[in-house]
N, C-alpha and C. Protein backbone atom coordinates (compact mmCIF):
# COMPACT_ATOMS: atom_id res chain seq x y z
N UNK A 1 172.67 84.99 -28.91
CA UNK A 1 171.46 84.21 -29.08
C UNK A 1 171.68 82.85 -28.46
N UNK A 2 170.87 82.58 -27.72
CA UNK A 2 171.16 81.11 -27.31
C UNK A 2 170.27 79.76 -27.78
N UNK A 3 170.56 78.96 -27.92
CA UNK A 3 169.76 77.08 -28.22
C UNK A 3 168.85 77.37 -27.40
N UNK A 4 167.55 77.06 -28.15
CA UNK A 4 166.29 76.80 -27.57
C UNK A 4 166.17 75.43 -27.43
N UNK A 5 166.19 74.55 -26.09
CA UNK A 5 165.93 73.39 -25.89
C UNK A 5 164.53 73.49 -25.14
N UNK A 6 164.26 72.26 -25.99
CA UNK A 6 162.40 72.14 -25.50
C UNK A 6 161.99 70.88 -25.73
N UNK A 7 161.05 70.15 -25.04
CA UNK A 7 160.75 68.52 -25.24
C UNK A 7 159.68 68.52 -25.83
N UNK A 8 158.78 69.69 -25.70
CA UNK A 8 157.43 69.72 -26.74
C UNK A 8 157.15 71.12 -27.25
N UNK A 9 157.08 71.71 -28.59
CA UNK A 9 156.75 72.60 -29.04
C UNK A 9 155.39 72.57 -29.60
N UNK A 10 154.51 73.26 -28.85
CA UNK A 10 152.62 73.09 -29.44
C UNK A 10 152.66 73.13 -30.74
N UNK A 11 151.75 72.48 -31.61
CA UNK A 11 151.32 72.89 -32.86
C UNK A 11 152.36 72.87 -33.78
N UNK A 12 153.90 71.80 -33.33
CA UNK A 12 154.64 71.41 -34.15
C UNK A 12 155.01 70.12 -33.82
N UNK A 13 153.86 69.28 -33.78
CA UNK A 13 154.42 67.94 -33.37
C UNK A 13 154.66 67.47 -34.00
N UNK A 14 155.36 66.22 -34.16
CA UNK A 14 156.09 65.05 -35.07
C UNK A 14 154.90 64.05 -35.49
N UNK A 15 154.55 63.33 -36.62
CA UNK A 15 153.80 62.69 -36.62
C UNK A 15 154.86 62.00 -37.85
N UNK A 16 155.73 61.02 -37.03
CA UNK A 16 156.43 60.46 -37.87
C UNK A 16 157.08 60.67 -39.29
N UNK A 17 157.93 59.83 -39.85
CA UNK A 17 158.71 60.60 -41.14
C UNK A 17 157.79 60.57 -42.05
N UNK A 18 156.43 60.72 -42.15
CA UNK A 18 155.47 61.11 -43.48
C UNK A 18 155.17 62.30 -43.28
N UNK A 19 155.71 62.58 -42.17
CA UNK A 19 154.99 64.00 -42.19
C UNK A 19 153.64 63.75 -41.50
N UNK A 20 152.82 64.99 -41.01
CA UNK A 20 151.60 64.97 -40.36
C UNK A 20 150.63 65.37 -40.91
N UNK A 21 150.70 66.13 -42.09
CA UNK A 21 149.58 66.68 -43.74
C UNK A 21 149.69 68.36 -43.11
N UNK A 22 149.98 68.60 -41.98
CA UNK A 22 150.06 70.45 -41.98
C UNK A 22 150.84 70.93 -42.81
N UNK A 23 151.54 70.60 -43.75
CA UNK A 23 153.18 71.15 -44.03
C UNK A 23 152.20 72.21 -44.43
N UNK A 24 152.54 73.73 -44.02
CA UNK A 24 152.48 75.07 -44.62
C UNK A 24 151.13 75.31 -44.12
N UNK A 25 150.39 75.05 -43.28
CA UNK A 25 149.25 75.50 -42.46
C UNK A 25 149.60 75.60 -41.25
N UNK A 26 148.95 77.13 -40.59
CA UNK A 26 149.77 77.81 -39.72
C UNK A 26 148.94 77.00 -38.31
N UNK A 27 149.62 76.38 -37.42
CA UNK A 27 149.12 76.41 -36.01
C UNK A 27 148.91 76.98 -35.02
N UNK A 28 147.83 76.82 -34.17
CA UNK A 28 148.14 77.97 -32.99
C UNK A 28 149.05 77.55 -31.94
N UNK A 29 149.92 78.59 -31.54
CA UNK A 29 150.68 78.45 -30.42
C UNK A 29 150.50 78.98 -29.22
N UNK A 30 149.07 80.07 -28.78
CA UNK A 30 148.61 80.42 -27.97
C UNK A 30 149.14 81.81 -27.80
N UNK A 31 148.90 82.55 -26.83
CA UNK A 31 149.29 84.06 -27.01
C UNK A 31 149.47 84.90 -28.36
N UNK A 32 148.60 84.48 -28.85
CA UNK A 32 148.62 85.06 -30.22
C UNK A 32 150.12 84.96 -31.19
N UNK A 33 150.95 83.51 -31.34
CA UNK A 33 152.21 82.98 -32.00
C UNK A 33 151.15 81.72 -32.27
N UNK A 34 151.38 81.97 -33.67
CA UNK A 34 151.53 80.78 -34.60
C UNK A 34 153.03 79.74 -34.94
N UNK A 35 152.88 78.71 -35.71
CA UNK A 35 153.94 78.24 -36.19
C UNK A 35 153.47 77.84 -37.61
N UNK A 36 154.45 78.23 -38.61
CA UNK A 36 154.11 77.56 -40.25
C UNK A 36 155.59 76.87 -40.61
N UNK A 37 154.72 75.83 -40.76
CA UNK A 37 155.49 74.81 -41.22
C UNK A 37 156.15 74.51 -42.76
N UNK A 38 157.34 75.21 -43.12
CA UNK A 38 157.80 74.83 -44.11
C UNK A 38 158.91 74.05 -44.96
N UNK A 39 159.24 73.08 -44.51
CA UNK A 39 159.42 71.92 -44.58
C UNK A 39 160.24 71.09 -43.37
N UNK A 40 159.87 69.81 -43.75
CA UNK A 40 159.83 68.46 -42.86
C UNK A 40 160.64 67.23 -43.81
N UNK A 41 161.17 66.87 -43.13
CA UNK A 41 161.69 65.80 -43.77
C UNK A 41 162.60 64.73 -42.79
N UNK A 42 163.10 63.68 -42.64
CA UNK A 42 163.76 62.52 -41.53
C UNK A 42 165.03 62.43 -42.26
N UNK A 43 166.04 62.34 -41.21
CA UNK A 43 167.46 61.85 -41.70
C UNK A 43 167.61 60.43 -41.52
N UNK A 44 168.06 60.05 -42.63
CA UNK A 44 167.97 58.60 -42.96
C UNK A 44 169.43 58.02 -42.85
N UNK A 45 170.11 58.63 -43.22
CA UNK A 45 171.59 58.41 -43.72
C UNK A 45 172.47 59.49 -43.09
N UNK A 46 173.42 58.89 -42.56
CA UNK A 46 174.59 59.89 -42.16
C UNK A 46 175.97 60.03 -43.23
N UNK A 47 176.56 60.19 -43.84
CA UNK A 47 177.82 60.18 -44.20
C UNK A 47 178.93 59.96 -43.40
N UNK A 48 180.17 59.16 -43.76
CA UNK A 48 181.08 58.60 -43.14
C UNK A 48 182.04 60.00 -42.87
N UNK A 49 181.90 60.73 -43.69
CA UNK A 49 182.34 62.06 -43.94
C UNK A 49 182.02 63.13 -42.99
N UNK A 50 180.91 62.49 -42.81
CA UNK A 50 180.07 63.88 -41.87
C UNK A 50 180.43 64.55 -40.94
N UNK A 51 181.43 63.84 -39.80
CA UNK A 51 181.84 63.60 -38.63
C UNK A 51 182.79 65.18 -38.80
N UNK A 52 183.52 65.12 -39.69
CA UNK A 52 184.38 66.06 -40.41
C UNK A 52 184.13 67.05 -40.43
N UNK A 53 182.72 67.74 -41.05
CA UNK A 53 182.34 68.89 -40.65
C UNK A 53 182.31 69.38 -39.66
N UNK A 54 181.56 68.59 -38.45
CA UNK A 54 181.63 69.42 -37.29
C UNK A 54 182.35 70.67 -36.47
N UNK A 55 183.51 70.18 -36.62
CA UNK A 55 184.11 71.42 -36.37
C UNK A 55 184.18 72.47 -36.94
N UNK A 56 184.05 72.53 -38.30
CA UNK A 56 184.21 73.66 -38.93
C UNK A 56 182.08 74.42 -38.56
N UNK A 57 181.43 73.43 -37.93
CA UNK A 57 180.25 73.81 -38.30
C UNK A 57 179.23 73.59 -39.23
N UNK A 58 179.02 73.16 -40.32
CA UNK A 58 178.65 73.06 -41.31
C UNK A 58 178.44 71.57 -41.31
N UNK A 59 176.53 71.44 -42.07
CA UNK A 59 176.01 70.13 -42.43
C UNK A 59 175.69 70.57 -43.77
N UNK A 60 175.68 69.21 -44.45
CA UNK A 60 175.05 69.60 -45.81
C UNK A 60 174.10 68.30 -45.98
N UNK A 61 172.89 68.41 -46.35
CA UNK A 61 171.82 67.90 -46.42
C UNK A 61 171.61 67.79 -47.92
N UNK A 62 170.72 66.29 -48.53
CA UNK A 62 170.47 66.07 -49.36
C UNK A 62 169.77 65.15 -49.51
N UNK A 63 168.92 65.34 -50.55
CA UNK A 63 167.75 64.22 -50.65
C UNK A 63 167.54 62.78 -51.24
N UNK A 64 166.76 62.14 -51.08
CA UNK A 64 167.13 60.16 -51.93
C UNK A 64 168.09 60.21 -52.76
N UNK A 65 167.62 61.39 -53.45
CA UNK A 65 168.96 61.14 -55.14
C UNK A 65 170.00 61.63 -54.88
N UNK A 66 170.46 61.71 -54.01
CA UNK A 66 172.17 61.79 -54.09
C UNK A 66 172.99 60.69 -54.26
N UNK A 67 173.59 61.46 -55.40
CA UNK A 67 174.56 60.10 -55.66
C UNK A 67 175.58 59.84 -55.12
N UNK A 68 176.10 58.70 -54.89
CA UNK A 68 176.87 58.17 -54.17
C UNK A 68 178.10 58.99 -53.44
N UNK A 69 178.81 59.69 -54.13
CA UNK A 69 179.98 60.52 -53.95
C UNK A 69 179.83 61.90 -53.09
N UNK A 70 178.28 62.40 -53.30
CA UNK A 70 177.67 63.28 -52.44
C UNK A 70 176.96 62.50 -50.66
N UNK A 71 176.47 61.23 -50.50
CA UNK A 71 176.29 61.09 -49.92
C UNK A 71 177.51 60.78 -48.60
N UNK A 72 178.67 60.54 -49.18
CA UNK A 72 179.83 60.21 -48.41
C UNK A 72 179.77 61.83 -47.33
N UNK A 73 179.40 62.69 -47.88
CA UNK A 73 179.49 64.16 -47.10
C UNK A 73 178.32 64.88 -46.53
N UNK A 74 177.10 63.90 -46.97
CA UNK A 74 175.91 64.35 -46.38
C UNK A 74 175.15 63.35 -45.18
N UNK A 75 173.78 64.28 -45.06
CA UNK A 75 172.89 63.94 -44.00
C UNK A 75 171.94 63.40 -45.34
N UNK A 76 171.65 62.34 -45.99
CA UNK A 76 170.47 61.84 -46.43
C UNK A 76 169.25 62.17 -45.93
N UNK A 77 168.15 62.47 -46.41
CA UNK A 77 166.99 63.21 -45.78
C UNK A 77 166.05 62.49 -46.50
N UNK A 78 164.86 62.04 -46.07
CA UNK A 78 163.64 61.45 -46.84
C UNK A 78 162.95 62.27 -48.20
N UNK A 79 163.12 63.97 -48.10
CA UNK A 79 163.11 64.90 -49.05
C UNK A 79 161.56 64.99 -48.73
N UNK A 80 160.99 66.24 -49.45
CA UNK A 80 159.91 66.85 -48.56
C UNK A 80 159.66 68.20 -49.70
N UNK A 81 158.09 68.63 -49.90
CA UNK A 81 157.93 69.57 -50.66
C UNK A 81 158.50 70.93 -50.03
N UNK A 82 158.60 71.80 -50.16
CA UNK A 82 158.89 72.86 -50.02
C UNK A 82 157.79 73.74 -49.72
N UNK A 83 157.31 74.67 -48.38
CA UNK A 83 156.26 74.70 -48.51
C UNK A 83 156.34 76.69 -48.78
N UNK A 84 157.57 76.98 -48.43
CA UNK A 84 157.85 78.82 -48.44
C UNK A 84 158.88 78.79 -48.55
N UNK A 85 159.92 79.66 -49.14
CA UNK A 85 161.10 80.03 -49.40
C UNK A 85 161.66 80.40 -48.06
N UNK A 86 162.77 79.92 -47.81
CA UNK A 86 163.31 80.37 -46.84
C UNK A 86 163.69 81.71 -46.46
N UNK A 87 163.48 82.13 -45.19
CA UNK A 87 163.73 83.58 -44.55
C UNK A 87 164.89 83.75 -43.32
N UNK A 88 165.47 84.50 -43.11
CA UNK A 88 166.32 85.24 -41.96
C UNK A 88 165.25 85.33 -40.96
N UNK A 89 165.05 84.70 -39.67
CA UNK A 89 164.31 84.36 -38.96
C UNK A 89 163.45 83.55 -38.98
N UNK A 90 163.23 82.31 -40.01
CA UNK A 90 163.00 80.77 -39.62
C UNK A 90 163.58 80.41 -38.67
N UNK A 91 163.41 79.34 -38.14
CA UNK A 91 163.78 78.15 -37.32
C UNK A 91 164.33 76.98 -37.76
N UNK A 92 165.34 76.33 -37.84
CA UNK A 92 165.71 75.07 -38.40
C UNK A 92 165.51 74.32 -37.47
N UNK A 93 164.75 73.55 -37.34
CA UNK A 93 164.58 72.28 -35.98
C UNK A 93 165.23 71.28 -36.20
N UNK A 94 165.72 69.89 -35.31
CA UNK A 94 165.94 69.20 -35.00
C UNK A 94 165.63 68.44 -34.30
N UNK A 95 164.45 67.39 -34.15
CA UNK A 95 163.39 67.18 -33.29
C UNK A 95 164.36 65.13 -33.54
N UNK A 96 164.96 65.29 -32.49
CA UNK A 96 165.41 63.81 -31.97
C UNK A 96 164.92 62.79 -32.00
N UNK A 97 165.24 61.16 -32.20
CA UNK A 97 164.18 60.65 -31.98
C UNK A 97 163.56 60.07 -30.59
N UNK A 98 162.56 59.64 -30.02
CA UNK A 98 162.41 59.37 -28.87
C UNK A 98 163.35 58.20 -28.28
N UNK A 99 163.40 58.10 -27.15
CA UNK A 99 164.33 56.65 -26.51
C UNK A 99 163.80 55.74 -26.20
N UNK A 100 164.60 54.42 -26.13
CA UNK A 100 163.60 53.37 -25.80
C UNK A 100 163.01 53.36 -24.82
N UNK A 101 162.97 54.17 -23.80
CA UNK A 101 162.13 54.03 -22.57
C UNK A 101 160.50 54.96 -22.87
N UNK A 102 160.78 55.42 -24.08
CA UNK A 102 159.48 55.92 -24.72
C UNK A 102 159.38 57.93 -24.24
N UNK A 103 160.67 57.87 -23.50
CA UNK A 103 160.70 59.93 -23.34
C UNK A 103 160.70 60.29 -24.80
N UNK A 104 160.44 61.52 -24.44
CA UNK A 104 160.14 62.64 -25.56
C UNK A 104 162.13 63.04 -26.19
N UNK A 105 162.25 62.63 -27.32
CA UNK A 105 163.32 63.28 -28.00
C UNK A 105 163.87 64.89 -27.96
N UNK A 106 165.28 64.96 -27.63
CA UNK A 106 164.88 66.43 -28.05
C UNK A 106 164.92 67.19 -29.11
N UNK A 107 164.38 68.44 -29.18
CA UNK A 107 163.83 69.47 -29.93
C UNK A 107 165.59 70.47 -29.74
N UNK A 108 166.15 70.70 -30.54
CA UNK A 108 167.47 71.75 -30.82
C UNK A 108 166.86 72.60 -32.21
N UNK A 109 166.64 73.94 -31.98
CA UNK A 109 166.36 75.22 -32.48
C UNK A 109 167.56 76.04 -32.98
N UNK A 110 167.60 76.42 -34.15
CA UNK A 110 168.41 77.37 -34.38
C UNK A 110 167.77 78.23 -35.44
N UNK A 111 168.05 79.59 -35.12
CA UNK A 111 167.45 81.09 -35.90
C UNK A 111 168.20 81.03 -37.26
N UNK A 112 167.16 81.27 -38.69
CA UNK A 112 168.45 81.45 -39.44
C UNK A 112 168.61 82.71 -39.68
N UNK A 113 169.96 83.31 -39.48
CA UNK A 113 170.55 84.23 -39.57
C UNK A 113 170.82 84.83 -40.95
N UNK A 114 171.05 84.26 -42.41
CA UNK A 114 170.93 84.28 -43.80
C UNK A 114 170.85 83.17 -44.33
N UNK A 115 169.99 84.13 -46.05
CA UNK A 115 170.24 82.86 -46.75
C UNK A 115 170.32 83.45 -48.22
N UNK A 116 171.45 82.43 -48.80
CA UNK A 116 172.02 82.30 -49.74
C UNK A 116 170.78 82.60 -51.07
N UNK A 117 170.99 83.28 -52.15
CA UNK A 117 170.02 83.02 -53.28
C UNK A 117 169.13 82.30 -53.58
N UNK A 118 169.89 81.11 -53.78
CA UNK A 118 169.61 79.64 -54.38
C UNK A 118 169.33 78.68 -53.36
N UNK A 119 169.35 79.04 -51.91
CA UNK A 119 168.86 78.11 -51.04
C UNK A 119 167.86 77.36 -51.24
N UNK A 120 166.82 78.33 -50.94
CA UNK A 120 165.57 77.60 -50.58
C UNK A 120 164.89 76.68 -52.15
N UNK A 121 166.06 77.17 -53.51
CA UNK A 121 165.08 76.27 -54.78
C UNK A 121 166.40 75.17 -54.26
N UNK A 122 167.49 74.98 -54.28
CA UNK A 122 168.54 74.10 -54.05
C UNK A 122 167.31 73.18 -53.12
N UNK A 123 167.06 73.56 -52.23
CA UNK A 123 166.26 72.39 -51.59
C UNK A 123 164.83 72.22 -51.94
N UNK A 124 163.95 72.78 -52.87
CA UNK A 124 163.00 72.24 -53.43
C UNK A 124 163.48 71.72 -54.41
N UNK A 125 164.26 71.28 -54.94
CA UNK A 125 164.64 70.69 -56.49
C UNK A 125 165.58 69.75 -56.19
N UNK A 126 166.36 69.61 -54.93
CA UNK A 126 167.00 68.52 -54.88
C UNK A 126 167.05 68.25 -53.47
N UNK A 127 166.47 68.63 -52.37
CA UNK A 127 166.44 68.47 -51.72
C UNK A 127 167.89 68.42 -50.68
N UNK A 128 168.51 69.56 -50.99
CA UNK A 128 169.73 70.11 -50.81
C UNK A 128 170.18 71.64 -50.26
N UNK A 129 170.84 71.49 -48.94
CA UNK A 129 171.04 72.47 -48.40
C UNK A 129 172.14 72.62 -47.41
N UNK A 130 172.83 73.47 -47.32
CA UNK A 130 174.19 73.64 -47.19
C UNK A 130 173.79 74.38 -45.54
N UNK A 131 174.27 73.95 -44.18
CA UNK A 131 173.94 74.95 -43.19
C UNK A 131 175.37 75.05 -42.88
N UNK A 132 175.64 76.87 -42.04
CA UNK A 132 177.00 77.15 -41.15
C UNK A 132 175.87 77.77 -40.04
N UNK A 133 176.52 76.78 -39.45
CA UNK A 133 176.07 76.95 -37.99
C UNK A 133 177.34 77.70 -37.07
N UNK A 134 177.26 79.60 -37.89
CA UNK A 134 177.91 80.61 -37.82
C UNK A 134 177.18 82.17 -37.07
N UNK A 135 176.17 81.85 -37.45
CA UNK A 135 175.03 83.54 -36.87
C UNK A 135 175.74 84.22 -38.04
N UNK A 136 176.62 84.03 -39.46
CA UNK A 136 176.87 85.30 -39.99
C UNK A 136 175.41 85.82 -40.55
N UNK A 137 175.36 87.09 -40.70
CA UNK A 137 174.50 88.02 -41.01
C UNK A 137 174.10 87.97 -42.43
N UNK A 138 175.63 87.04 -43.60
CA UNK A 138 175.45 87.31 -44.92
C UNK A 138 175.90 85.62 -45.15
N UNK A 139 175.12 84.82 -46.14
CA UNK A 139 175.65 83.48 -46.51
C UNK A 139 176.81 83.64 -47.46
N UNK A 140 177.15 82.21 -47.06
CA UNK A 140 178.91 82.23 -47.55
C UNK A 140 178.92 82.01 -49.40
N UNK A 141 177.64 81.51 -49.51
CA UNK A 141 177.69 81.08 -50.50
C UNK A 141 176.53 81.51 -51.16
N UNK A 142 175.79 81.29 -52.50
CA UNK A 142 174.43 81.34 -52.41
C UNK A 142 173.58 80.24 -52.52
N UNK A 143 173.91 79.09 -52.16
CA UNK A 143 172.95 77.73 -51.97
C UNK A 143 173.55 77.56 -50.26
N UNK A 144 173.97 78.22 -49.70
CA UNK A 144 173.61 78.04 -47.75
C UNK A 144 173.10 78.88 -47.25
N UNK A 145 172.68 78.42 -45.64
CA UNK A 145 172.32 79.44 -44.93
C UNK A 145 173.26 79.60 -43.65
N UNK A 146 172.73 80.31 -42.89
CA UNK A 146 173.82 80.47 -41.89
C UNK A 146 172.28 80.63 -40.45
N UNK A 147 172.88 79.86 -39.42
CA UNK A 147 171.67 79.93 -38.83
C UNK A 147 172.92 80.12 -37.40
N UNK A 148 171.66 80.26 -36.08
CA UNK A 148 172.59 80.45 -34.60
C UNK A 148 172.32 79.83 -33.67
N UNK A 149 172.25 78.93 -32.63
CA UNK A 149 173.94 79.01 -32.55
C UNK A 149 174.68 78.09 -32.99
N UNK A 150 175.78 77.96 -32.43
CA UNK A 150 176.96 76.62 -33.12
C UNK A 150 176.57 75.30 -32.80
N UNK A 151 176.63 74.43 -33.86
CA UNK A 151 176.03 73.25 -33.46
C UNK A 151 177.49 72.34 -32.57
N UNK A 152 176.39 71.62 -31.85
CA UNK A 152 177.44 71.13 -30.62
C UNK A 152 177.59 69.51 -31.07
N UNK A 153 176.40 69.25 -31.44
CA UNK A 153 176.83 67.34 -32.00
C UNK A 153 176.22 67.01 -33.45
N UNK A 154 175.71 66.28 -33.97
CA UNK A 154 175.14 65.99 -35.03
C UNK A 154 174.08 65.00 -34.71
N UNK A 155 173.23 65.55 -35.62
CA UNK A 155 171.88 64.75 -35.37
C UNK A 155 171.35 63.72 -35.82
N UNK A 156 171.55 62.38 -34.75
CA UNK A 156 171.31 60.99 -35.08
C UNK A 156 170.37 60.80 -36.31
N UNK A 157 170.44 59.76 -36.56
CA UNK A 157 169.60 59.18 -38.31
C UNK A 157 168.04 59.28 -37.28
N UNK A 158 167.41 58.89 -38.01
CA UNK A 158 165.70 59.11 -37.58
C UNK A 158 165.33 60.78 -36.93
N UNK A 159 166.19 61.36 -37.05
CA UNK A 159 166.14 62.91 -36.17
C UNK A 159 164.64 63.67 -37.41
N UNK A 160 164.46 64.53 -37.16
CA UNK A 160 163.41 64.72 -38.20
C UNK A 160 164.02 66.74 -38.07
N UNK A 161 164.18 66.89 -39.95
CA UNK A 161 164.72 68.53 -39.69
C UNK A 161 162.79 69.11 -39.69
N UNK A 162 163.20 70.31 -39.43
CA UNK A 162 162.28 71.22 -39.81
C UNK A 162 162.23 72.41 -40.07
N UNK A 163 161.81 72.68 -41.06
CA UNK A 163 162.07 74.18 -41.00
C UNK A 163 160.66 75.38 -40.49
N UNK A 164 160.92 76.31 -39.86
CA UNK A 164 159.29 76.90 -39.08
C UNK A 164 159.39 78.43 -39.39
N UNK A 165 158.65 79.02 -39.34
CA UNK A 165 158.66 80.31 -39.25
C UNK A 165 157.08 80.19 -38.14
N UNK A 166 157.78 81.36 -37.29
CA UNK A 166 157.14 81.97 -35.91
C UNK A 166 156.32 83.17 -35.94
N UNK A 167 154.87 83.47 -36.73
CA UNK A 167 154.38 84.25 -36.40
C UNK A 167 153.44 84.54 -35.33
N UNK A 168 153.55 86.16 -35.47
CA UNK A 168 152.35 86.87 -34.77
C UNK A 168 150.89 87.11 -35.14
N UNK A 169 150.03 86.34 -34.51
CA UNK A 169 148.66 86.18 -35.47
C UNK A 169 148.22 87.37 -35.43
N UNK A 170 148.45 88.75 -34.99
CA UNK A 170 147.92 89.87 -34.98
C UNK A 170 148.79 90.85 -36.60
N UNK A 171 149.76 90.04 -37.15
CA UNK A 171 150.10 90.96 -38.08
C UNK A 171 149.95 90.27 -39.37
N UNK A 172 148.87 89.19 -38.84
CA UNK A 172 148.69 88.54 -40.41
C UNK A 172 147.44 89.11 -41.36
């Protein structure tokens, strides 16, 4: 599976860290592909810690209320309702922020490959979520997911996650 790099994805644009009011209303993407939006949220905070993961793969995300000792190892996130339980074939986005010369940020895609039990309430209830950026087929745990492919850097503060699912408007 390879990184979908893209500078504009239709009907999933950024409308800053409030969000744009679609969360969970499906857009058109033309050729009969929608996009539903289920959750949005801005990285605010990096952890000093964070750097650390990388290699092994793995971010762990968490929302305002993390306390102090958790944030040393996380991505701080603005936190964001939950709009669908997470699925094996979402999208986790990474939508960059723009540069000062005013270009378009980029957009880094990854498929998720599994997910853990307790994922998708772990991140409606605390706004917490464990990724291995592995393609395994089965999560390691049951509050992660495992999405594809391997992440190559980490995604600057103001980056905005997202999570999408890609339908076909003919099988809705």
């Amino acid at each position: 599976m390879s990184l979908l790099r893209f500078n504009h994805f239709p009907g999933a644009g950024m409308a800053g860290a409030e969000g744009s009011g679609i969360a969970g209303e499906g857009m058109e993407l033309g050729a009969g592909r929608r996009v539903l939006l289920k959750y949005r949220a801005m990285i605010e905070e990096i952890g000093p810690q964070v750097p650390e993961f990388l290699p092994h793969g793995i971010l762990i995300f968490f929302g305002p209320q993390a306390p102090a000792e958790l944030r040393e190892v996380s991505l701080v996130h603005t936190g964001a309702a939950l709009q669908g339980v997470i699925e094996v074939g979402d999208w986790l986005c990474f939508r960059e922020p723009s540069g000062e010369g005013g270009e378009v940020g980029r957009v880094l895609a990854y498929r998720v490959t599994a997910v853990g039990e307790v994922a998708s309430a772990n991140l409606a209830e605390l706004g917490h979520l464990v990724v291995h950026f592995d393609g395994a087929a089965e999560a390691a745990l049951p509050g992660t997911i495992s999405v594809a492919p391997a992440l190559l850097h980490l995604p600057p503060v103001g980056t905005i996650l997202e999570l999408l699912r890609l339908e076909d408007c003919h099988e809705l």
